[in-house]
C-alpha atoms as a PDB file:
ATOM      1  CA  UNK A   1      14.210  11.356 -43.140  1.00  0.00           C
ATOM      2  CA  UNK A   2      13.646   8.044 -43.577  1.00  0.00           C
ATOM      3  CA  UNK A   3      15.749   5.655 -40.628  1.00  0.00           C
ATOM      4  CA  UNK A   4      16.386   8.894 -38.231  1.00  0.00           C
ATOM      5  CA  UNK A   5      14.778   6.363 -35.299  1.00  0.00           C
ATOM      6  CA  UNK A   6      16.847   3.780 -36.097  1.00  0.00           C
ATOM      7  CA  UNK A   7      20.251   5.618 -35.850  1.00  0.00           C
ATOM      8  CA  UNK A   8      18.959   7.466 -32.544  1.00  0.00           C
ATOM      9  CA  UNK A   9      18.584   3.947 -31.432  1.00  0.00           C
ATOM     10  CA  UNK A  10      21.791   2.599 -32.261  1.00  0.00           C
ATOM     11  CA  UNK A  11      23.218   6.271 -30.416  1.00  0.00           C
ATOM     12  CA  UNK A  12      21.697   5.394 -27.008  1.00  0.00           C
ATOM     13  CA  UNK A  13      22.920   1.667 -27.694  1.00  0.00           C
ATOM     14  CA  UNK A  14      26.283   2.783 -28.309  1.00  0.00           C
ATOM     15  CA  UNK A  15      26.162   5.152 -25.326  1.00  0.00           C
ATOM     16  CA  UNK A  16      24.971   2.706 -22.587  1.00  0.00           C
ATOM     17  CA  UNK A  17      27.386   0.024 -24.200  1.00  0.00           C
ATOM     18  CA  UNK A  18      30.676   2.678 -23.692  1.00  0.00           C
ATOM     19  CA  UNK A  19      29.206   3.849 -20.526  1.00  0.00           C
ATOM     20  CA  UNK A  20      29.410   0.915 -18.902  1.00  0.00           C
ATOM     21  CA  UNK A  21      32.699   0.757 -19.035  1.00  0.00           C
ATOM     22  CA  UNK A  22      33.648   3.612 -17.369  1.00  0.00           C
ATOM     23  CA  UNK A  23      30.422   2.830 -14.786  1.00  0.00           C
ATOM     24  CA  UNK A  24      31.950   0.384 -12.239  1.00  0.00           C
ATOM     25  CA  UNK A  25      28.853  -0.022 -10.973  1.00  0.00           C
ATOM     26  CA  UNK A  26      27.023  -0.957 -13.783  1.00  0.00           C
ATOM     27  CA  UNK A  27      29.760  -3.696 -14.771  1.00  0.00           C
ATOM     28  CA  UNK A  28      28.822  -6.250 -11.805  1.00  0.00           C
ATOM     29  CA  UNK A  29      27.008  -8.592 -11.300  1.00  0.00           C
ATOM     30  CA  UNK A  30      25.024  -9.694  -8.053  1.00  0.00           C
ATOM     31  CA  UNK A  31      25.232 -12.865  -6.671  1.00  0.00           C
ATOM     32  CA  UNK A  32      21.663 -13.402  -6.142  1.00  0.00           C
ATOM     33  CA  UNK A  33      20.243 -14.806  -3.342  1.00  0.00           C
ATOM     34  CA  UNK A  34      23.750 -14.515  -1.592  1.00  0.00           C
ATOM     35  CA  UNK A  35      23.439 -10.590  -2.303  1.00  0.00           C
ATOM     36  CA  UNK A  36      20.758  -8.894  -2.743  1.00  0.00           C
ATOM     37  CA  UNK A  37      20.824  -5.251  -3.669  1.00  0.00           C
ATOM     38  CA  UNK A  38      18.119  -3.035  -1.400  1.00  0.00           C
ATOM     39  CA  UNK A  39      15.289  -1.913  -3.735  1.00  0.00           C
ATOM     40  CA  UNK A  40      14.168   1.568  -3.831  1.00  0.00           C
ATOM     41  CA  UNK A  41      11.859   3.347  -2.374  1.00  0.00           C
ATOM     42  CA  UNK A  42       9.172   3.200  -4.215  1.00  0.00           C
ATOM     43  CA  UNK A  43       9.713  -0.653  -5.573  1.00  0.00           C
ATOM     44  CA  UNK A  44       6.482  -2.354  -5.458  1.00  0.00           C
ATOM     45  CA  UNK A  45       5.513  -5.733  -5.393  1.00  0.00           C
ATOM     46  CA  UNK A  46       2.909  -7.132  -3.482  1.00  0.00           C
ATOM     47  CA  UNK A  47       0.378  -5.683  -1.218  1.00  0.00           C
ATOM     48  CA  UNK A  48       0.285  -6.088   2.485  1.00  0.00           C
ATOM     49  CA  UNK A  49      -1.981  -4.841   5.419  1.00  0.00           C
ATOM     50  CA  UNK A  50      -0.639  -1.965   8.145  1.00  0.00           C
ATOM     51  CA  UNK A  51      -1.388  -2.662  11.568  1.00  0.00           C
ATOM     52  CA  UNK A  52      -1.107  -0.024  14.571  1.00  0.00           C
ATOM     53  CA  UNK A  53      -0.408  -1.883  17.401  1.00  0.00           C
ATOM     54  CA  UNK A  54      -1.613  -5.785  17.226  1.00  0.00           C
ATOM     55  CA  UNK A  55      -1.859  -7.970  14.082  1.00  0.00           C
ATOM     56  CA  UNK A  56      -5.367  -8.488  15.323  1.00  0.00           C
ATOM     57  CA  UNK A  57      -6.220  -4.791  14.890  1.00  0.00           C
ATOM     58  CA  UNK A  58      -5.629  -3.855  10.922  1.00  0.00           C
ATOM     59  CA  UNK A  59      -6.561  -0.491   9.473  1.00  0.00           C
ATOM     60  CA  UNK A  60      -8.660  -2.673   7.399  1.00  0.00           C
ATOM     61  CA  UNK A  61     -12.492  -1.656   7.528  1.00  0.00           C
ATOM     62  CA  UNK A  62     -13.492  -4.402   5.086  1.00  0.00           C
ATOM     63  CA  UNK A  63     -15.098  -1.397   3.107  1.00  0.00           C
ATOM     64  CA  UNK A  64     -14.073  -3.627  -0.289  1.00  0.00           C
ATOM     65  CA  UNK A  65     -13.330  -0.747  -2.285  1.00  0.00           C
ATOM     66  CA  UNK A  66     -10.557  -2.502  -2.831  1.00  0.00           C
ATOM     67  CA  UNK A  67     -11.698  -6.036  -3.856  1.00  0.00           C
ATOM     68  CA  UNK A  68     -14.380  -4.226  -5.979  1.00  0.00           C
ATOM     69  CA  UNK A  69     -11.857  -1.821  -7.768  1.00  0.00           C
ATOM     70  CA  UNK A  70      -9.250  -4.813  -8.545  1.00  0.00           C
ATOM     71  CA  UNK A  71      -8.785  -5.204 -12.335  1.00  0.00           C
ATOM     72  CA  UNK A  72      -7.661  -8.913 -11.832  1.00  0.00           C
ATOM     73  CA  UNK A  73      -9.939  -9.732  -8.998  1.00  0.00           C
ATOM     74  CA  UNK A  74      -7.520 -11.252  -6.734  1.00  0.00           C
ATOM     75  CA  UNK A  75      -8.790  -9.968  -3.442  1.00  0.00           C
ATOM     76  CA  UNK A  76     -11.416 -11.509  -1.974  1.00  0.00           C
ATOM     77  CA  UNK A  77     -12.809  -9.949   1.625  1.00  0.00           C
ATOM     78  CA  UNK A  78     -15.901 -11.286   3.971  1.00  0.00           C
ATOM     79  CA  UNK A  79     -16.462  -8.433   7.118  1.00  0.00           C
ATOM     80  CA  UNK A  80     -16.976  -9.455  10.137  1.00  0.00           C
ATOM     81  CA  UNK A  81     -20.176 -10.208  12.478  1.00  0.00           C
ATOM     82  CA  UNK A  82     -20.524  -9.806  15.937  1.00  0.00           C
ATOM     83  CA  UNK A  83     -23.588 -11.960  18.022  1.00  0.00           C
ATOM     84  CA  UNK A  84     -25.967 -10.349  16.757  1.00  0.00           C
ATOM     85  CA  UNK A  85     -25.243 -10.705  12.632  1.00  0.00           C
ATOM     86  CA  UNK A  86     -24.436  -6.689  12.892  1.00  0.00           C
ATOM     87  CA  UNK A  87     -21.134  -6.035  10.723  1.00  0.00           C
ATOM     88  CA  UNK A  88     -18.178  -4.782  12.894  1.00  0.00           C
ATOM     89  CA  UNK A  89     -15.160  -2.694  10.965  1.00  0.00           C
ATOM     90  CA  UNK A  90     -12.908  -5.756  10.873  1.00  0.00           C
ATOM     91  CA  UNK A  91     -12.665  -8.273   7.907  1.00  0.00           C
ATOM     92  CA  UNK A  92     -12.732 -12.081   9.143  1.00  0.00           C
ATOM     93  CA  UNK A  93     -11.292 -13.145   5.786  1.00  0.00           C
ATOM     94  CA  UNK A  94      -8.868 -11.038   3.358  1.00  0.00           C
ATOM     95  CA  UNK A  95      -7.476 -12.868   1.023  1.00  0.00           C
ATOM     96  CA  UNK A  96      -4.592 -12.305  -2.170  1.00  0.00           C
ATOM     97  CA  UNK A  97      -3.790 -14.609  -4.737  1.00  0.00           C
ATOM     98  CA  UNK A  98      -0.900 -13.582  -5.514  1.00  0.00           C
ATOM     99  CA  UNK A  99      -0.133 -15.816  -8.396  1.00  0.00           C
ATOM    100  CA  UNK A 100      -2.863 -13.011 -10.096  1.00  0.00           C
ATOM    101  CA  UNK A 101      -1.931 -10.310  -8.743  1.00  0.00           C
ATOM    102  CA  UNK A 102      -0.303  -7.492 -10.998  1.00  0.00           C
ATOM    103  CA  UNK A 103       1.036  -5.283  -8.751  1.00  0.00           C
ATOM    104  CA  UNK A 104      -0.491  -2.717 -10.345  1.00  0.00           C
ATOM    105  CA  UNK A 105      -1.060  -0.777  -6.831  1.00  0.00           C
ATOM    106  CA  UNK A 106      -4.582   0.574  -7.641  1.00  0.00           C
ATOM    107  CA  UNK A 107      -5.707  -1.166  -3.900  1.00  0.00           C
ATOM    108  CA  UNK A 108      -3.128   1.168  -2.316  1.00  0.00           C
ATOM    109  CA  UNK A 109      -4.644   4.427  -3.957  1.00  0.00           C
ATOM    110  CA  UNK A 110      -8.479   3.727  -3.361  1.00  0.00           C
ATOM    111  CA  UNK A 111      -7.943   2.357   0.082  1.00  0.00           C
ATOM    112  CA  UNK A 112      -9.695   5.343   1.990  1.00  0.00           C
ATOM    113  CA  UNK A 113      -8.420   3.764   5.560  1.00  0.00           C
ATOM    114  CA  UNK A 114      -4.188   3.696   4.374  1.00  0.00           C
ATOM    115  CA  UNK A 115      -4.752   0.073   5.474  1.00  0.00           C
ATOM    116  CA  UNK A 116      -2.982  -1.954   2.250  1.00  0.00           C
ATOM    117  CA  UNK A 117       0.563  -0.368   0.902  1.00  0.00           C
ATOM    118  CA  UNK A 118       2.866  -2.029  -1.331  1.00  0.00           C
ATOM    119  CA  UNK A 119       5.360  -4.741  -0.106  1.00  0.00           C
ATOM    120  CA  UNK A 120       9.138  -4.505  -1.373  1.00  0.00           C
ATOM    121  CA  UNK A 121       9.230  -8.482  -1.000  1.00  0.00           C
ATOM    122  CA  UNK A 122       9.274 -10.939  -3.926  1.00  0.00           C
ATOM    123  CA  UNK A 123      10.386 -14.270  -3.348  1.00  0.00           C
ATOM    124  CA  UNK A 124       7.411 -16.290  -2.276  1.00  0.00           C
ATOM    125  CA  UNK A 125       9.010 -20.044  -3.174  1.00  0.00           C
ATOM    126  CA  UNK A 126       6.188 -22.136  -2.361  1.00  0.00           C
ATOM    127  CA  UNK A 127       6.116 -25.881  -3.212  1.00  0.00           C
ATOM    128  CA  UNK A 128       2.186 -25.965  -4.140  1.00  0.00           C
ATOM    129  CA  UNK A 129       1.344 -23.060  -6.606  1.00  0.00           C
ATOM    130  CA  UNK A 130      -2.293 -22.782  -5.736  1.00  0.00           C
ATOM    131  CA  UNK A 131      -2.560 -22.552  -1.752  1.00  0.00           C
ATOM    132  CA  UNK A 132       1.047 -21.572  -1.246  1.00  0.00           C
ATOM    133  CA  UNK A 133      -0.073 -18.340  -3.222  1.00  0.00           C
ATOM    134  CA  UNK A 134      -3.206 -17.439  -1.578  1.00  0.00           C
ATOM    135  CA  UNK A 135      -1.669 -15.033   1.241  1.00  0.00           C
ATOM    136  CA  UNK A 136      -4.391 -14.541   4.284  1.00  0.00           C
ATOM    137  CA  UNK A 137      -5.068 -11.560   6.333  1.00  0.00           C
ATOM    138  CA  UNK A 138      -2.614 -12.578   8.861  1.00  0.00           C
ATOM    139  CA  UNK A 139       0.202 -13.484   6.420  1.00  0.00           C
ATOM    140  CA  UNK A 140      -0.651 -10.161   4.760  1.00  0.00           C
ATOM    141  CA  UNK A 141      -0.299  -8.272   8.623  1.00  0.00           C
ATOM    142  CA  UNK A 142       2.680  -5.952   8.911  1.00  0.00           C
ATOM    143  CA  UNK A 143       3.306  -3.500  11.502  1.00  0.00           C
ATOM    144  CA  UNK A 144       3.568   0.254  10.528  1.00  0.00           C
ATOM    145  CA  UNK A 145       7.156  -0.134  12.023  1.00  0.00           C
ATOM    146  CA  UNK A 146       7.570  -2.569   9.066  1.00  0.00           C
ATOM    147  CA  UNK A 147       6.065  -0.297   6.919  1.00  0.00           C
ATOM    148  CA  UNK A 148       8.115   2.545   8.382  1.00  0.00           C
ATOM    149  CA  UNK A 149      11.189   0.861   6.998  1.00  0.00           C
ATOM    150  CA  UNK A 150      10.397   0.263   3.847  1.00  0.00           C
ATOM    151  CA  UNK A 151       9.174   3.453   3.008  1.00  0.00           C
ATOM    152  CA  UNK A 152      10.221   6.100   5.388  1.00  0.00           C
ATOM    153  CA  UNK A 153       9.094   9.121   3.685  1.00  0.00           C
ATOM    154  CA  UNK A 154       5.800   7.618   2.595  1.00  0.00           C
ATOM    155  CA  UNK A 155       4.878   6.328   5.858  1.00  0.00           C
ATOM    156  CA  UNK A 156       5.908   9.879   7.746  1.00  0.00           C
ATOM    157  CA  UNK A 157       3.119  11.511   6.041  1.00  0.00           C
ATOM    158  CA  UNK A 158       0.420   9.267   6.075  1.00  0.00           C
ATOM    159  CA  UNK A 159       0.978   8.964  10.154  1.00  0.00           C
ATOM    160  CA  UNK A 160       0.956  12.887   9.756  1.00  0.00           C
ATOM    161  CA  UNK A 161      -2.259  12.900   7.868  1.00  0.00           C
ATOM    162  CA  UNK A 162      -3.532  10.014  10.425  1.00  0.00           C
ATOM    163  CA  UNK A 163      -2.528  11.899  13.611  1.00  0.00           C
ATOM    164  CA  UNK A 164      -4.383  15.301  11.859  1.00  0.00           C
ATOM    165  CA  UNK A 165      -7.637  13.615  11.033  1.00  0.00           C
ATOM    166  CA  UNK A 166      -7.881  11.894  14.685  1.00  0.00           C
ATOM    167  CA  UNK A 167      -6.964  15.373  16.255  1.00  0.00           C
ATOM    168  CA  UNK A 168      -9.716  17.098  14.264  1.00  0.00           C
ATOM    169  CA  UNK A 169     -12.072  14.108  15.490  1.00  0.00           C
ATOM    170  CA  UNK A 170     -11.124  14.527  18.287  1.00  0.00           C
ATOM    171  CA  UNK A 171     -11.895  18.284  18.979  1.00  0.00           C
ATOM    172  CA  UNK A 172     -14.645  19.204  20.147  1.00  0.00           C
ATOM    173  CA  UNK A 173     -17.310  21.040  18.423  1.00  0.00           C
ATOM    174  CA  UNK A 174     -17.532  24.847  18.999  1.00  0.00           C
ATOM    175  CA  UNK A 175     -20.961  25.709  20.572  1.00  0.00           C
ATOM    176  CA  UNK A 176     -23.479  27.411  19.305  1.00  0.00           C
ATOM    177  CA  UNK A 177     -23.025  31.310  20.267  1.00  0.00           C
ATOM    178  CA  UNK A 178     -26.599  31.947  22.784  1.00  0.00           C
ATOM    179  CA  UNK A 179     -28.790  34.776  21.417  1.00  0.00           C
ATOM    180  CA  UNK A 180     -27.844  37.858  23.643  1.00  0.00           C
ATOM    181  CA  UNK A 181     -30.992  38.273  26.524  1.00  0.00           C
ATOM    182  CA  UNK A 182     -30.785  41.622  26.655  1.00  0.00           C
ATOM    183  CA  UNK A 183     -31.106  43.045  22.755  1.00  0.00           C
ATOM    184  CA  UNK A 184     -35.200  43.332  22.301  1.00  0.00           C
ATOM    185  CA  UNK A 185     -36.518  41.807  19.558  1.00  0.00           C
ATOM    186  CA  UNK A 186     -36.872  43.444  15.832  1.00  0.00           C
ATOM    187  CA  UNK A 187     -40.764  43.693  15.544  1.00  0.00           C
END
């Protein structure tokens, strides 16, 4: 029947417009900055890096899975070298512009390491729009206490999953069973 979507569209209009009424809490308004509502759980904005214990020592491999699998290219990575021009597991630069950045998260799910999660924070009020923007590795540092906060039942399990894998690392290896002396050998 020809305008059927158009009359269920005016229905949900009409709906949300008398619901509100009877909502309280839909009917006011925050007065932002002085209030600010806590987001939810799973609000994302922008990505930061976990750290364990220091903000020198990220979870951070610079593997760049994550700058490679970027659809706007905003991260930008550079590992490490020790003395000897060997690569250690430690980026020396990670960088985010995050006037590019689309919060689109796929750096949290390819991260291997659980090194970069999703920030709840979005005011970044900068005065210069091109280097105020670009976040480095140690404005990007939180702790996992941080990140603990945020997202409580997130961050449970992925210290869960952490704590399994380094327990299964750290078990040792069952020896090989000895062949038995005694039994003669099948000729």
């Amino acid at each position: 029947m020809f305008g059927l979507g158009l009359i269920k569209g005016l229905a949900v209009t009409a709906r949300n417009l008398i619901g509100s009424y009877f909502d309280r809490e839909r009917m006011t308004t925050v007065c932002y900055p002085e209030e600010i509502r806590p987001p939810i759980e799973n609000f994302r904005n922008f990505p930061f890096l976990v750290y364990d214990e220091r903000p020198d020592d990220l979870r951070c491999v610079a593997c760049k899975i994550c700058e490679k699998e970027c659809p706007p290219q905003c991260i930008f990575i550079i590992q490490r070298r020790d003395d000897q021009g060997r690569p250690v597991k430690q980026p020396e630069v990670f960088d985010i512009d995050l006037s590019v950045c689309m919060s689109c998260a796929i750096c949290v799910e390819v991260c291997p390491f659980d090194a970069i999660k999703m920030d709840h924070k979005f005011d970044y009020p900068s005065d210069n729009r091109f280097r105020g923007l670009l976040a480095d590795k140690m404005q990007l540092a939180r702790s996992n206490a941080y990140y603990h906060s945020i997202r409580p039942t997130e961050a449970a399990e992925v210290d869960a999953r952490l704590a399994a894998e380094t327990a299964k690392k750290a078990k040792p290896a069952p020896l090989p069973a000895k062949p038995n002396a005694s039994a003669a050998p099948s000729a």
